[in-house]
PDB file of N, CA and C in Angstrom:
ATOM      1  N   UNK A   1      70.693  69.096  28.403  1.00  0.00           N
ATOM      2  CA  UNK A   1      69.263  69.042  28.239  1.00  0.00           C
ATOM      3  C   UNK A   1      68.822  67.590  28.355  1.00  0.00           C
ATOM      4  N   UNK A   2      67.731  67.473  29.368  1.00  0.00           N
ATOM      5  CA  UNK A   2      67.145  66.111  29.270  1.00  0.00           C
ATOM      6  C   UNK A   2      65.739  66.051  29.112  1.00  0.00           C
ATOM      7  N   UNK A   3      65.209  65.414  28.026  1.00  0.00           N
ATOM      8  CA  UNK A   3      63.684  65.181  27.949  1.00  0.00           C
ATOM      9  C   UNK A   3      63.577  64.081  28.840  1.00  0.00           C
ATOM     10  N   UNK A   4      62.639  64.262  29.916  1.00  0.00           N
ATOM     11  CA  UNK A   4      61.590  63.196  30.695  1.00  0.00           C
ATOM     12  C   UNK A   4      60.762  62.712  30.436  1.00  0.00           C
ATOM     13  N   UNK A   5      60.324  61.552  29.776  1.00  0.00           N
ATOM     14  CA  UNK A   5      58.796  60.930  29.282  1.00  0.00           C
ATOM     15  C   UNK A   5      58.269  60.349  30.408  1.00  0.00           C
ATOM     16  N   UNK A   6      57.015  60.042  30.575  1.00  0.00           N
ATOM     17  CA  UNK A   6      56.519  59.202  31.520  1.00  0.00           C
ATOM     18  C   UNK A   6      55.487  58.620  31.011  1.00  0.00           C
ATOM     19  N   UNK A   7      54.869  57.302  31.089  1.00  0.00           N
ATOM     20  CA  UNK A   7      53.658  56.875  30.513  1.00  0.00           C
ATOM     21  C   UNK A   7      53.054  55.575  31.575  1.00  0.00           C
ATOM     22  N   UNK A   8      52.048  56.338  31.572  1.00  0.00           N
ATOM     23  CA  UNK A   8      50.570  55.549  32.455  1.00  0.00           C
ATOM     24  C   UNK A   8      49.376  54.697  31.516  1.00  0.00           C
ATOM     25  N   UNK A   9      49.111  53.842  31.936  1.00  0.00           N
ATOM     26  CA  UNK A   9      48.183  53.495  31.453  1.00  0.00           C
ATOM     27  C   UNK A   9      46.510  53.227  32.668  1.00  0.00           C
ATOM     28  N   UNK A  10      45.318  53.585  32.745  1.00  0.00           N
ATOM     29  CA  UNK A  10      44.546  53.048  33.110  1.00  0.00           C
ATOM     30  C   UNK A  10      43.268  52.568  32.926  1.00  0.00           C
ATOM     31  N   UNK A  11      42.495  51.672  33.451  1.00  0.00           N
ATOM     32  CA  UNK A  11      41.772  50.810  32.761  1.00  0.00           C
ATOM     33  C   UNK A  11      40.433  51.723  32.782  1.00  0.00           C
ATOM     34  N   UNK A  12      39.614  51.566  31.785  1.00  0.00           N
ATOM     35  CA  UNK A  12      38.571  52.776  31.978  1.00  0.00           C
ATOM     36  C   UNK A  12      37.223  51.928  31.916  1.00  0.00           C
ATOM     37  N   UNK A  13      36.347  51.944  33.159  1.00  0.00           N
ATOM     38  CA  UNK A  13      35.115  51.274  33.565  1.00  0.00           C
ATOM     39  C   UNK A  13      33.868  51.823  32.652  1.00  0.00           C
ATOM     40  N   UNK A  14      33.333  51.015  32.916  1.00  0.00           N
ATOM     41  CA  UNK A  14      31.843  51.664  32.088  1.00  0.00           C
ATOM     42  C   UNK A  14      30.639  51.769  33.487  1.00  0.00           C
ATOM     43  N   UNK A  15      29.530  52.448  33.024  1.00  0.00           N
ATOM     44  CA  UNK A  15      28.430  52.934  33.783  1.00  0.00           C
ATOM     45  C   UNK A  15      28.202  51.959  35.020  1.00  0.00           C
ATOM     46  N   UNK A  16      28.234  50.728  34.280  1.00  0.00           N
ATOM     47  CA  UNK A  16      27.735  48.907  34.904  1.00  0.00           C
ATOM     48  C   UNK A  16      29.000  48.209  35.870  1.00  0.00           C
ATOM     49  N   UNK A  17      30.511  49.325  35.551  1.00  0.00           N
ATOM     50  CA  UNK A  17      31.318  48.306  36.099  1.00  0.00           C
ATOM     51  C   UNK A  17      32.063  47.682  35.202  1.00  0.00           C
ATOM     52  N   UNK A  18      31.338  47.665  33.285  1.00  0.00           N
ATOM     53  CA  UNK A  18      32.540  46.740  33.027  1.00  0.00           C
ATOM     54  C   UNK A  18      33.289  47.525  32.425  1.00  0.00           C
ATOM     55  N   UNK A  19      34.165  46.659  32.017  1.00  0.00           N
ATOM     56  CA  UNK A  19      35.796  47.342  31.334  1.00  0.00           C
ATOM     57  C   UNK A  19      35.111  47.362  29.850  1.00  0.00           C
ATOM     58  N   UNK A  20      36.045  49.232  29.508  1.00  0.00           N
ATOM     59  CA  UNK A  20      35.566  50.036  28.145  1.00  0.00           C
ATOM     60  C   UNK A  20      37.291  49.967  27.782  1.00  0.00           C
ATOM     61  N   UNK A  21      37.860  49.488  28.193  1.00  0.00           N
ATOM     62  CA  UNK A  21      39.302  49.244  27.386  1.00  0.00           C
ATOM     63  C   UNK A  21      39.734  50.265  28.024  1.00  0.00           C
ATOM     64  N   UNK A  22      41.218  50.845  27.683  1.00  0.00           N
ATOM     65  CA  UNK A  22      42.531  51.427  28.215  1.00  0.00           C
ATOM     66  C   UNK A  22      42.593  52.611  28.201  1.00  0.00           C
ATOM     67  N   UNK A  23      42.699  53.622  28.763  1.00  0.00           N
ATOM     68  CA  UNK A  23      43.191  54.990  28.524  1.00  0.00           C
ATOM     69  C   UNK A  23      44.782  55.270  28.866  1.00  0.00           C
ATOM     70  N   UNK A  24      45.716  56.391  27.971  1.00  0.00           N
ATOM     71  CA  UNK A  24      46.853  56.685  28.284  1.00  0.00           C
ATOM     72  C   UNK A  24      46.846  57.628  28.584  1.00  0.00           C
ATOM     73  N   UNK A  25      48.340  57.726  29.107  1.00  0.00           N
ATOM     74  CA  UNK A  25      48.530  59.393  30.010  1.00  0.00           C
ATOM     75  C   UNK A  25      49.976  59.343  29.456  1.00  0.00           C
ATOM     76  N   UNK A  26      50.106  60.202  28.676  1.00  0.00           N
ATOM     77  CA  UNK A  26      51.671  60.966  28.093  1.00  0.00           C
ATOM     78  C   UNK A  26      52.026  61.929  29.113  1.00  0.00           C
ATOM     79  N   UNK A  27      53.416  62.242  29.677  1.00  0.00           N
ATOM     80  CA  UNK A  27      53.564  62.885  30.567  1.00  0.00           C
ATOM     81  C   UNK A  27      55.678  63.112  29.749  1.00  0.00           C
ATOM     82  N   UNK A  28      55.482  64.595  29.878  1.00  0.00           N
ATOM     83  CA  UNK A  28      56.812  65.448  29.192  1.00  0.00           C
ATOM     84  C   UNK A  28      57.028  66.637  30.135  1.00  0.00           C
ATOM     85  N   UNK A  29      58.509  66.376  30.100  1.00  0.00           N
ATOM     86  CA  UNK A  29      59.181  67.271  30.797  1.00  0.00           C
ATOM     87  C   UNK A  29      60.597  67.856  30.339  1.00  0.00           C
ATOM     88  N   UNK A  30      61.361  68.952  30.088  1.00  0.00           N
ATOM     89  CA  UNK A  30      62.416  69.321  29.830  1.00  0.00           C
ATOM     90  C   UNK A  30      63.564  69.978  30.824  1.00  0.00           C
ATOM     91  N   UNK A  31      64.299  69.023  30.912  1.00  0.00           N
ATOM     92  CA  UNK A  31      65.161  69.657  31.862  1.00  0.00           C
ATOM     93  C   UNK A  31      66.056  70.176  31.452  1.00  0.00           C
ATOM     94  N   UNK A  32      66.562  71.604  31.228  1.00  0.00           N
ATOM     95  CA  UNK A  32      67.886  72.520  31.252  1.00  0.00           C
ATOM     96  C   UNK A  32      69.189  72.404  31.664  1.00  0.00           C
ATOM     97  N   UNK A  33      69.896  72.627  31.264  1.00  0.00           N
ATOM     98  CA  UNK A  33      71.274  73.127  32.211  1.00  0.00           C
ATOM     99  C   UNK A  33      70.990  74.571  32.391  1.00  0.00           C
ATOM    100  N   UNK A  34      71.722  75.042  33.715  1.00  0.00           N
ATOM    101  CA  UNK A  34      71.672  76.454  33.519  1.00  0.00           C
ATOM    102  C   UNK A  34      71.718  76.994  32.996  1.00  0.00           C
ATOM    103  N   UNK A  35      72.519  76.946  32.039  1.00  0.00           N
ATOM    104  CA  UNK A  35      73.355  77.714  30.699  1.00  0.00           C
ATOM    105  C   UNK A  35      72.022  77.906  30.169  1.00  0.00           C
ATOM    106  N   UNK A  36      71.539  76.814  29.527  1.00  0.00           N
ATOM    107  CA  UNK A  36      70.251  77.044  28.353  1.00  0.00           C
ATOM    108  C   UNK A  36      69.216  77.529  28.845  1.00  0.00           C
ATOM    109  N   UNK A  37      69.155  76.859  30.566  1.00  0.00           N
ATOM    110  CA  UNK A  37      67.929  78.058  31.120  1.00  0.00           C
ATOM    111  C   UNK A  37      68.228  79.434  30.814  1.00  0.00           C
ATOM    112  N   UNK A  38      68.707  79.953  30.948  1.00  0.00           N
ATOM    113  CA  UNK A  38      69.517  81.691  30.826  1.00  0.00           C
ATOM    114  C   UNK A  38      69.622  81.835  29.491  1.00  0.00           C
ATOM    115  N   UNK A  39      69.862  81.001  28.123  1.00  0.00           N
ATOM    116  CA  UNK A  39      69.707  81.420  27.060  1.00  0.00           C
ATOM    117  C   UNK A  39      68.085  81.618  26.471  1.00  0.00           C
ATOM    118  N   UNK A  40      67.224  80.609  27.505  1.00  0.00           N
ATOM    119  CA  UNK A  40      65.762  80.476  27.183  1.00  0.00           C
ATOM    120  C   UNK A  40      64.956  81.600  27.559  1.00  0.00           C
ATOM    121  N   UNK A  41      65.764  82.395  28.893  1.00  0.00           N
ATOM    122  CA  UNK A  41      65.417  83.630  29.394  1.00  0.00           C
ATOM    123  C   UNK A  41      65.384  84.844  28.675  1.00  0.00           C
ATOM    124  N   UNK A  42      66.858  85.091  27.961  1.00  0.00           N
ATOM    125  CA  UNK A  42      67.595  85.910  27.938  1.00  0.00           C
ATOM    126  C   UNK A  42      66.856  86.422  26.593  1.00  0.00           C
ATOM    127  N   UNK A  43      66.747  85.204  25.712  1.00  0.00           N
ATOM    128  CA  UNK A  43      66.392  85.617  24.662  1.00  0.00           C
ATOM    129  C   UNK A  43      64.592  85.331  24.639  1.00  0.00           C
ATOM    130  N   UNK A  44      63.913  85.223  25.381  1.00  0.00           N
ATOM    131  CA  UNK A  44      62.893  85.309  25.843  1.00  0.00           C
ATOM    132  C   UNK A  44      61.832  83.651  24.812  1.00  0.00           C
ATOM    133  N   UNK A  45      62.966  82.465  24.936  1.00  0.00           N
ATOM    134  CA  UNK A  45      61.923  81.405  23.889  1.00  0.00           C
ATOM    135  C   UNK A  45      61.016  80.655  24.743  1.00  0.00           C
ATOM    136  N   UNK A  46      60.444  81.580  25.931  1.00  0.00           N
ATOM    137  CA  UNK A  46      59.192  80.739  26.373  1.00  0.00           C
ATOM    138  C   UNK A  46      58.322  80.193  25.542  1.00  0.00           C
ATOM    139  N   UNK A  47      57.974  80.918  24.510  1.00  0.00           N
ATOM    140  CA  UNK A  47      56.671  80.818  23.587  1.00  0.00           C
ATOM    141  C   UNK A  47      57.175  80.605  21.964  1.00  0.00           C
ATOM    142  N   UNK A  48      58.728  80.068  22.139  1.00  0.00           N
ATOM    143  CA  UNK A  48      58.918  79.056  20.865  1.00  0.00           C
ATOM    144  C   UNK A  48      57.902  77.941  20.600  1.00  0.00           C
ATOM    145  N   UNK A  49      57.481  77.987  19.211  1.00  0.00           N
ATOM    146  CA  UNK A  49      56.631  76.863  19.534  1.00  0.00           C
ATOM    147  C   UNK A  49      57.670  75.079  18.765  1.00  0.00           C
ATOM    148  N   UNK A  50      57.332  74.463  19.471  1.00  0.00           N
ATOM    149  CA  UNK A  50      57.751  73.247  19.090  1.00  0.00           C
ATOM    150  C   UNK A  50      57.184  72.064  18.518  1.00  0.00           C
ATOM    151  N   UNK A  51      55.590  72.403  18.642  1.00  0.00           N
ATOM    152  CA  UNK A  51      54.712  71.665  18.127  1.00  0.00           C
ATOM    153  C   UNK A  51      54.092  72.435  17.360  1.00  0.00           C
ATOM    154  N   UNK A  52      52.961  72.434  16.401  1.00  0.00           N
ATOM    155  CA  UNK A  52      51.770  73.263  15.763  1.00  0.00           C
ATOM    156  C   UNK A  52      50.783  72.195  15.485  1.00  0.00           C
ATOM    157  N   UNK A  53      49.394  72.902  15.236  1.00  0.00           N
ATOM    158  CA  UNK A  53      48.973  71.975  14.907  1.00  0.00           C
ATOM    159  C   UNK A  53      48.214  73.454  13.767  1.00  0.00           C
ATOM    160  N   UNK A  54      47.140  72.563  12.998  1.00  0.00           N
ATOM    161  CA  UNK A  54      46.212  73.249  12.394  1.00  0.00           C
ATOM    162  C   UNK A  54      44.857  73.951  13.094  1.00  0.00           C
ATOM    163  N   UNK A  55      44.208  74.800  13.206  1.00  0.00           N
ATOM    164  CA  UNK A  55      43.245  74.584  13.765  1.00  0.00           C
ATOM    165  C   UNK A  55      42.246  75.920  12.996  1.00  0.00           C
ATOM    166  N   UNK A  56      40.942  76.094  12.472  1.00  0.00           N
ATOM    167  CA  UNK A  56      40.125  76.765  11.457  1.00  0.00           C
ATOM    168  C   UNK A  56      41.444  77.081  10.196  1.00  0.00           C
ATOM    169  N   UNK A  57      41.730  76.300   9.833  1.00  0.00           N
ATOM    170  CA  UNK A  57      42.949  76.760   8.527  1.00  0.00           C
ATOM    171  C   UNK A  57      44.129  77.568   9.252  1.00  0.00           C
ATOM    172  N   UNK A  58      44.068  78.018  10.486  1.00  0.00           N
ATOM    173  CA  UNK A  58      45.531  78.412  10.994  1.00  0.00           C
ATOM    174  C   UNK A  58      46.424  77.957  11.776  1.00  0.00           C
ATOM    175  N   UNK A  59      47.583  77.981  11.466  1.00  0.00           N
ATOM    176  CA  UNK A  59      48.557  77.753  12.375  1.00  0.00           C
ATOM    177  C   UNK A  59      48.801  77.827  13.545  1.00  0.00           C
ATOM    178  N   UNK A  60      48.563  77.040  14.650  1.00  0.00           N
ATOM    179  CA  UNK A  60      48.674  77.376  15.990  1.00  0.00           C
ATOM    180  C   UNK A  60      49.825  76.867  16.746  1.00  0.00           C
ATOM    181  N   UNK A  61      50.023  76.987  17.141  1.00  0.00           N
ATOM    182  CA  UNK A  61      51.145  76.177  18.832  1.00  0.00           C
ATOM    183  C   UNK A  61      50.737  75.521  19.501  1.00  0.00           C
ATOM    184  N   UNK A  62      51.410  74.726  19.574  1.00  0.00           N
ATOM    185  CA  UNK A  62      50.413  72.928  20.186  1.00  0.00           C
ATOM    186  C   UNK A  62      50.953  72.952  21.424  1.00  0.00           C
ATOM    187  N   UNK A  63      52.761  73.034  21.605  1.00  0.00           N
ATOM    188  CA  UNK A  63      53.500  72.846  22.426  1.00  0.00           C
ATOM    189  C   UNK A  63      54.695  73.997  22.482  1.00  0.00           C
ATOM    190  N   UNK A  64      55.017  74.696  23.105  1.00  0.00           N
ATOM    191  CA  UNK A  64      56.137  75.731  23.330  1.00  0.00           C
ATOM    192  C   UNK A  64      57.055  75.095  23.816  1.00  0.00           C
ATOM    193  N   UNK A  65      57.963  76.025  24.290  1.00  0.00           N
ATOM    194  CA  UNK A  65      59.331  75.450  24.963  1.00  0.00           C
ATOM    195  C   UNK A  65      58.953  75.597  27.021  1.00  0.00           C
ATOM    196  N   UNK A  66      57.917  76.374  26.804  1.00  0.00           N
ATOM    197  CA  UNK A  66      58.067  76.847  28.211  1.00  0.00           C
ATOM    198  C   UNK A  66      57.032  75.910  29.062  1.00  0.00           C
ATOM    199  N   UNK A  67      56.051  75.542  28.145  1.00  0.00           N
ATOM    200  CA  UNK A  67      54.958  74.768  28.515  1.00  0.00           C
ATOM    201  C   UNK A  67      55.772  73.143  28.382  1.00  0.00           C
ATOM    202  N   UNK A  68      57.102  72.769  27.596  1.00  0.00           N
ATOM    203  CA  UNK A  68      57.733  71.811  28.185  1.00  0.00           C
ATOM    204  C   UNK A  68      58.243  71.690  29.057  1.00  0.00           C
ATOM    205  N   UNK A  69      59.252  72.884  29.754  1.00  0.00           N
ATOM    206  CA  UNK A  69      59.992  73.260  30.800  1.00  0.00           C
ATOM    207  C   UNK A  69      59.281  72.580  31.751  1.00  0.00           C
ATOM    208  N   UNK A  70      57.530  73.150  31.665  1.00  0.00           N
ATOM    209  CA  UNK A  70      56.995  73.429  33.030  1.00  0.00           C
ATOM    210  C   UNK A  70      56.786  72.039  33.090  1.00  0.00           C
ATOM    211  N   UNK A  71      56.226  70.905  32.194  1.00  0.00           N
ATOM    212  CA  UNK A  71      55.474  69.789  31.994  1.00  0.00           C
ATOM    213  C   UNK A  71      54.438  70.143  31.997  1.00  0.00           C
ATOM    214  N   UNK A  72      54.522  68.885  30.542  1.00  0.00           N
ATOM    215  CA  UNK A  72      53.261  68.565  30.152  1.00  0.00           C
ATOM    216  C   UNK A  72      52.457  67.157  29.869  1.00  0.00           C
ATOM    217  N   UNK A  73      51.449  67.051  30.310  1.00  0.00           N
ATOM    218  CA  UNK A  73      50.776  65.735  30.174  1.00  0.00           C
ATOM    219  C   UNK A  73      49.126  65.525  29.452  1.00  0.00           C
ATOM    220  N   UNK A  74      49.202  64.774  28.940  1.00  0.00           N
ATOM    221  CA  UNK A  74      48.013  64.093  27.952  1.00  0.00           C
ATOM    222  C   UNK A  74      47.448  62.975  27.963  1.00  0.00           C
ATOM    223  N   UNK A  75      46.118  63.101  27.957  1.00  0.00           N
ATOM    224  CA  UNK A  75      45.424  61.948  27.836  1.00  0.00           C
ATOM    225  C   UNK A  75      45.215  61.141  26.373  1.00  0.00           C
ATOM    226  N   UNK A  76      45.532  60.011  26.561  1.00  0.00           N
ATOM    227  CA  UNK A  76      45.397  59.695  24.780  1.00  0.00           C
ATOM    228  C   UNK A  76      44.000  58.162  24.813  1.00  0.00           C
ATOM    229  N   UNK A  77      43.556  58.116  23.756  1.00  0.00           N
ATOM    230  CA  UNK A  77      42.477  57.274  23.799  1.00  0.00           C
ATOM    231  C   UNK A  77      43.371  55.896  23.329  1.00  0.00           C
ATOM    232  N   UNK A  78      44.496  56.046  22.394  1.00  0.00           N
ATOM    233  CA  UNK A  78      45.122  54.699  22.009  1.00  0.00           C
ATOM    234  C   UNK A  78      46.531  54.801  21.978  1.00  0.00           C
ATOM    235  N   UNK A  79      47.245  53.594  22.128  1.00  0.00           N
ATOM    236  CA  UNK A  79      48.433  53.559  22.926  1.00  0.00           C
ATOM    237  C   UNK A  79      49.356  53.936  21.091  1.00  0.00           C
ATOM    238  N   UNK A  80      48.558  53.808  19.390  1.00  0.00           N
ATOM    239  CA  UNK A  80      49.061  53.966  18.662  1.00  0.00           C
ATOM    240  C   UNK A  80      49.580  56.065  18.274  1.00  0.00           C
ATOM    241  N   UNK A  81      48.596  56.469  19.122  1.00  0.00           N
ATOM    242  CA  UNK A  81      48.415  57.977  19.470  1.00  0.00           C
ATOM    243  C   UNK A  81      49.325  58.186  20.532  1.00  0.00           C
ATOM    244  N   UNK A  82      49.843  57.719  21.328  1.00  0.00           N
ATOM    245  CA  UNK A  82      50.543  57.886  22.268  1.00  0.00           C
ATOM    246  C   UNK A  82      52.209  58.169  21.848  1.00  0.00           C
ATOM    247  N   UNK A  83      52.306  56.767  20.748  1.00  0.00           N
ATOM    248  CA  UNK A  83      53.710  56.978  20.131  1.00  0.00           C
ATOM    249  C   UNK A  83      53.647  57.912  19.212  1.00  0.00           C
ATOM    250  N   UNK A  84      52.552  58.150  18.546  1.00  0.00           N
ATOM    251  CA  UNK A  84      53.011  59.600  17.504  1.00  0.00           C
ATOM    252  C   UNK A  84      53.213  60.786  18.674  1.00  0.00           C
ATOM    253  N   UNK A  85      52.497  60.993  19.213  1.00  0.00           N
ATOM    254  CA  UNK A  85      52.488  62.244  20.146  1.00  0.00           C
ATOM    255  C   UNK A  85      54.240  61.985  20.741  1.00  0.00           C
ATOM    256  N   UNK A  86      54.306  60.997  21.098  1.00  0.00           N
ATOM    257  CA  UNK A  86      56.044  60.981  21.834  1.00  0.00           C
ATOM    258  C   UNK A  86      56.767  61.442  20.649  1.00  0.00           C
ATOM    259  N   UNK A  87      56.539  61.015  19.612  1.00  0.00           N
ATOM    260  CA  UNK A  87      57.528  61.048  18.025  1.00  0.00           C
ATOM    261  C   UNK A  87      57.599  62.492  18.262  1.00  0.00           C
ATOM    262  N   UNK A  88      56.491  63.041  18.061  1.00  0.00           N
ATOM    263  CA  UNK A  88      56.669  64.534  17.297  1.00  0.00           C
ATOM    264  C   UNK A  88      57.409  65.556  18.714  1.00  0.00           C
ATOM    265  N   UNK A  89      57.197  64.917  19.526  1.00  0.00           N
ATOM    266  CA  UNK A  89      58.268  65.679  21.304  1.00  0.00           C
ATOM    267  C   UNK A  89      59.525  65.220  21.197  1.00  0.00           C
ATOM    268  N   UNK A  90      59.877  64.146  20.520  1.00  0.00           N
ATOM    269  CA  UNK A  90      61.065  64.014  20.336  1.00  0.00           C
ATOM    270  C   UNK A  90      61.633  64.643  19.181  1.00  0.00           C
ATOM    271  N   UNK A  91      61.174  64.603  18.417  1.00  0.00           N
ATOM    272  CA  UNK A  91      61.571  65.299  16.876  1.00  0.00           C
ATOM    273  C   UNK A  91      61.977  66.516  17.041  1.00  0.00           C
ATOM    274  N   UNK A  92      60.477  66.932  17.708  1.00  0.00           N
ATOM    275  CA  UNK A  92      60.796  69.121  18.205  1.00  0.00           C
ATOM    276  C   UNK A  92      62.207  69.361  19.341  1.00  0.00           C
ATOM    277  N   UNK A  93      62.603  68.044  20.171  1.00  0.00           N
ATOM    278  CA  UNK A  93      63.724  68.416  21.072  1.00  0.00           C
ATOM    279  C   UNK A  93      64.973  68.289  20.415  1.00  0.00           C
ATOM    280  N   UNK A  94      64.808  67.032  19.736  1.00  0.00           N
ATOM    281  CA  UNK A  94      66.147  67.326  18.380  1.00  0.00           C
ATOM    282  C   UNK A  94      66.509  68.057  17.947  1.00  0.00           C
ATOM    283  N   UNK A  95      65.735  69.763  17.424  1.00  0.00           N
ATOM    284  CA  UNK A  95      65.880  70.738  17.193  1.00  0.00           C
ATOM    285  C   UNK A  95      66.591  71.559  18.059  1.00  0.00           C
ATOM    286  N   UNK A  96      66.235  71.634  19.304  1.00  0.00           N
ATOM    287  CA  UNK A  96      66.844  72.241  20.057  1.00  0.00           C
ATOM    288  C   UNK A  96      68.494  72.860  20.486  1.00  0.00           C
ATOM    289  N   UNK A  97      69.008  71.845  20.176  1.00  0.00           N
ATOM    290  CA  UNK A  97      70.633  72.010  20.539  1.00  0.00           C
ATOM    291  C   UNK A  97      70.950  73.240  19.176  1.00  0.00           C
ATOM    292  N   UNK A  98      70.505  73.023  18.205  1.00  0.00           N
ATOM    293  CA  UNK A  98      71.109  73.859  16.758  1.00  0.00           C
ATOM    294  C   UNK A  98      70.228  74.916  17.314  1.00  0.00           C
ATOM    295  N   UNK A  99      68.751  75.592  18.212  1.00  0.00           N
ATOM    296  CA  UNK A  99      68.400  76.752  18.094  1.00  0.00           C
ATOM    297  C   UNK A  99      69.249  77.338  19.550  1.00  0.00           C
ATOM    298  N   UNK A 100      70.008  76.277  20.406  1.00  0.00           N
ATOM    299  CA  UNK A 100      70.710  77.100  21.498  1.00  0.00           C
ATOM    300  C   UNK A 100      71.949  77.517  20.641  1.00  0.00           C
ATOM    301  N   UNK A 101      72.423  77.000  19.896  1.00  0.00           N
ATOM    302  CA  UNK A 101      73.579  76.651  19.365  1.00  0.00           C
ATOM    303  C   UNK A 101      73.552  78.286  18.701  1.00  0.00           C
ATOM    304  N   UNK A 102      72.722  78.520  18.093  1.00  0.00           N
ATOM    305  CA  UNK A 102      72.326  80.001  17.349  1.00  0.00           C
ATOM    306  C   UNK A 102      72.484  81.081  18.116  1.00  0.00           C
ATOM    307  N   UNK A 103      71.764  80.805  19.709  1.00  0.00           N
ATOM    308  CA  UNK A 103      71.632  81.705  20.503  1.00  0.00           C
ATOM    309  C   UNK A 103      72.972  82.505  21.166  1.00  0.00           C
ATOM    310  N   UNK A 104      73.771  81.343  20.992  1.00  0.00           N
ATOM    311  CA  UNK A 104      75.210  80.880  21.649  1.00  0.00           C
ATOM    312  C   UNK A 104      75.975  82.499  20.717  1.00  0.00           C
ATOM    313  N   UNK A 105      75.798  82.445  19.241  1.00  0.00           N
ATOM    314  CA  UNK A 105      76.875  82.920  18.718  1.00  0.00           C
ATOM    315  C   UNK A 105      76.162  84.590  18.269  1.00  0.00           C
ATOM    316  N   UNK A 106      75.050  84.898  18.763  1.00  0.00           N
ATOM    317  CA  UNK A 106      74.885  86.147  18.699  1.00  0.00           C
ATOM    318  C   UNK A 106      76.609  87.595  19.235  1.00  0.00           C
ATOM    319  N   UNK A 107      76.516  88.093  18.733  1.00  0.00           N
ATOM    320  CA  UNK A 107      77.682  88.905  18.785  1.00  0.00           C
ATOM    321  C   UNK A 107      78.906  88.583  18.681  1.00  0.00           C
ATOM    322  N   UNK A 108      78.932  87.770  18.058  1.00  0.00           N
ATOM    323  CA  UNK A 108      79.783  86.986  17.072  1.00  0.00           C
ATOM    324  C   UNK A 108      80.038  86.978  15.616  1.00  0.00           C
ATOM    325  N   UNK A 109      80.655  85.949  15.178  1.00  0.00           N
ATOM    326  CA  UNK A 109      79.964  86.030  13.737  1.00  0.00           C
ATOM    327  C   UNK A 109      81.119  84.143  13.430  1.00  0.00           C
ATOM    328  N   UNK A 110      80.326  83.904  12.655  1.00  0.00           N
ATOM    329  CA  UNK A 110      80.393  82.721  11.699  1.00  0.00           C
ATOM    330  C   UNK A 110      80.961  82.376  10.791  1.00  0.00           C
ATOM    331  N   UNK A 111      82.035  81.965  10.492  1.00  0.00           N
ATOM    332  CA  UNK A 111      82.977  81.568   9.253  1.00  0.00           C
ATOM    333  C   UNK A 111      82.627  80.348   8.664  1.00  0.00           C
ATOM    334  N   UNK A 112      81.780  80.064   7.459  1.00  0.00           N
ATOM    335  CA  UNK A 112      81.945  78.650   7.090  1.00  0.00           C
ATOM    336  C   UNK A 112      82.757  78.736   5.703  1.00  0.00           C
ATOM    337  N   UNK A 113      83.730  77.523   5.784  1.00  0.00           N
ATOM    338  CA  UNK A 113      84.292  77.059   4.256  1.00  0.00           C
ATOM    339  C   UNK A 113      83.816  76.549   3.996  1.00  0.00           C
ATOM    340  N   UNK A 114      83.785  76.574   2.267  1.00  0.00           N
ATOM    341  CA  UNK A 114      83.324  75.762   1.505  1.00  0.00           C
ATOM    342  C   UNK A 114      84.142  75.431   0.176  1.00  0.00           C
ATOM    343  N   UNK A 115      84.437  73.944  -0.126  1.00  0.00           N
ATOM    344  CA  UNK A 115      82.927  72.915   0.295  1.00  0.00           C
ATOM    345  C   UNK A 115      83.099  72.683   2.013  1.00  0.00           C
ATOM    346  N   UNK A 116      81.853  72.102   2.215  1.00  0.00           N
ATOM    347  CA  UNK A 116      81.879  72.074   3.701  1.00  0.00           C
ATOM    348  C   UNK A 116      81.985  70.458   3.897  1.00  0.00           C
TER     349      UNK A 116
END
C-alpha cells in the first residue's frame, strides 16, 4: 500500500489585480497491491469510512476508502489546514494494514497467549 500526497500552492488575485494571499490544493491517492485490491472488493470496504466529520449533530464520512483509491483533492484556505487535513489521511491509512490484516484471517481462527 502506498499513500500519494501532492501539494500545490496558488497565488489568489483580487478584483483590481492585487494579491489576496495563497490558496492550497491537498491532493490524496491510495495505491493497492493486488492482494488488498481484492480484499477491498471482496469484502466490499468501498464505503469504509476513514475520515468523519460532524455535521447537524451526526456522524458522517468525510473520506472512505474508495473515494481514496479513486483520489482525492482539496482546496484549503491556509497552509496550517493543509497539515491537519494531511495528519488525519495519514492517521486513517495507519489503520489500514490491521483492518486488511482482519480481512486476511476470516475462516480461520486466532490463537493469542497470554501474557502477550
Amino acid at each position: 500500500m502506498k499513500l500519494i500526497i501532492t501539494r500545490e500552492q496558488q497565488d489568489m488575485k483580487g478584483a483590481f489585480g492585487g494579491h489576496k494571499g495563497v490558496s492550497f490544493k491537498l491532493g490524496c491517492r491510495l495505491e493497492l497491491t493486488a492482494e488488498e485490491t481484492e480484499l477491498v472488493n471482496r469484502y466490499k470496504l468501498q464505503a469504509y469510512a476513514l475520515t468523519t466529520t460532524v455535521f447537524n449533530g451526526q456522524e458522517v464520512t468525510g473520506t472512505s476508502l474508495g473515494a481514496l483509491i479513486q483520489g482525492q483533492s482539496m482546496t484549503l484556505s491556509d497552509v496550517t489546514t493543509l497539515i491537519h487535513q494531511e495528519t488525519i489521511i495519514k492517521d486513517a491509512c495507519d489503520q489500514l494494514p490491521t483492518l486488511f490484516e482482519l480481512c486476511r484471517t476470516f475462516g480461520g481462527q486466532e490463537v493469542i497467549e497470554y501474557p502477550r
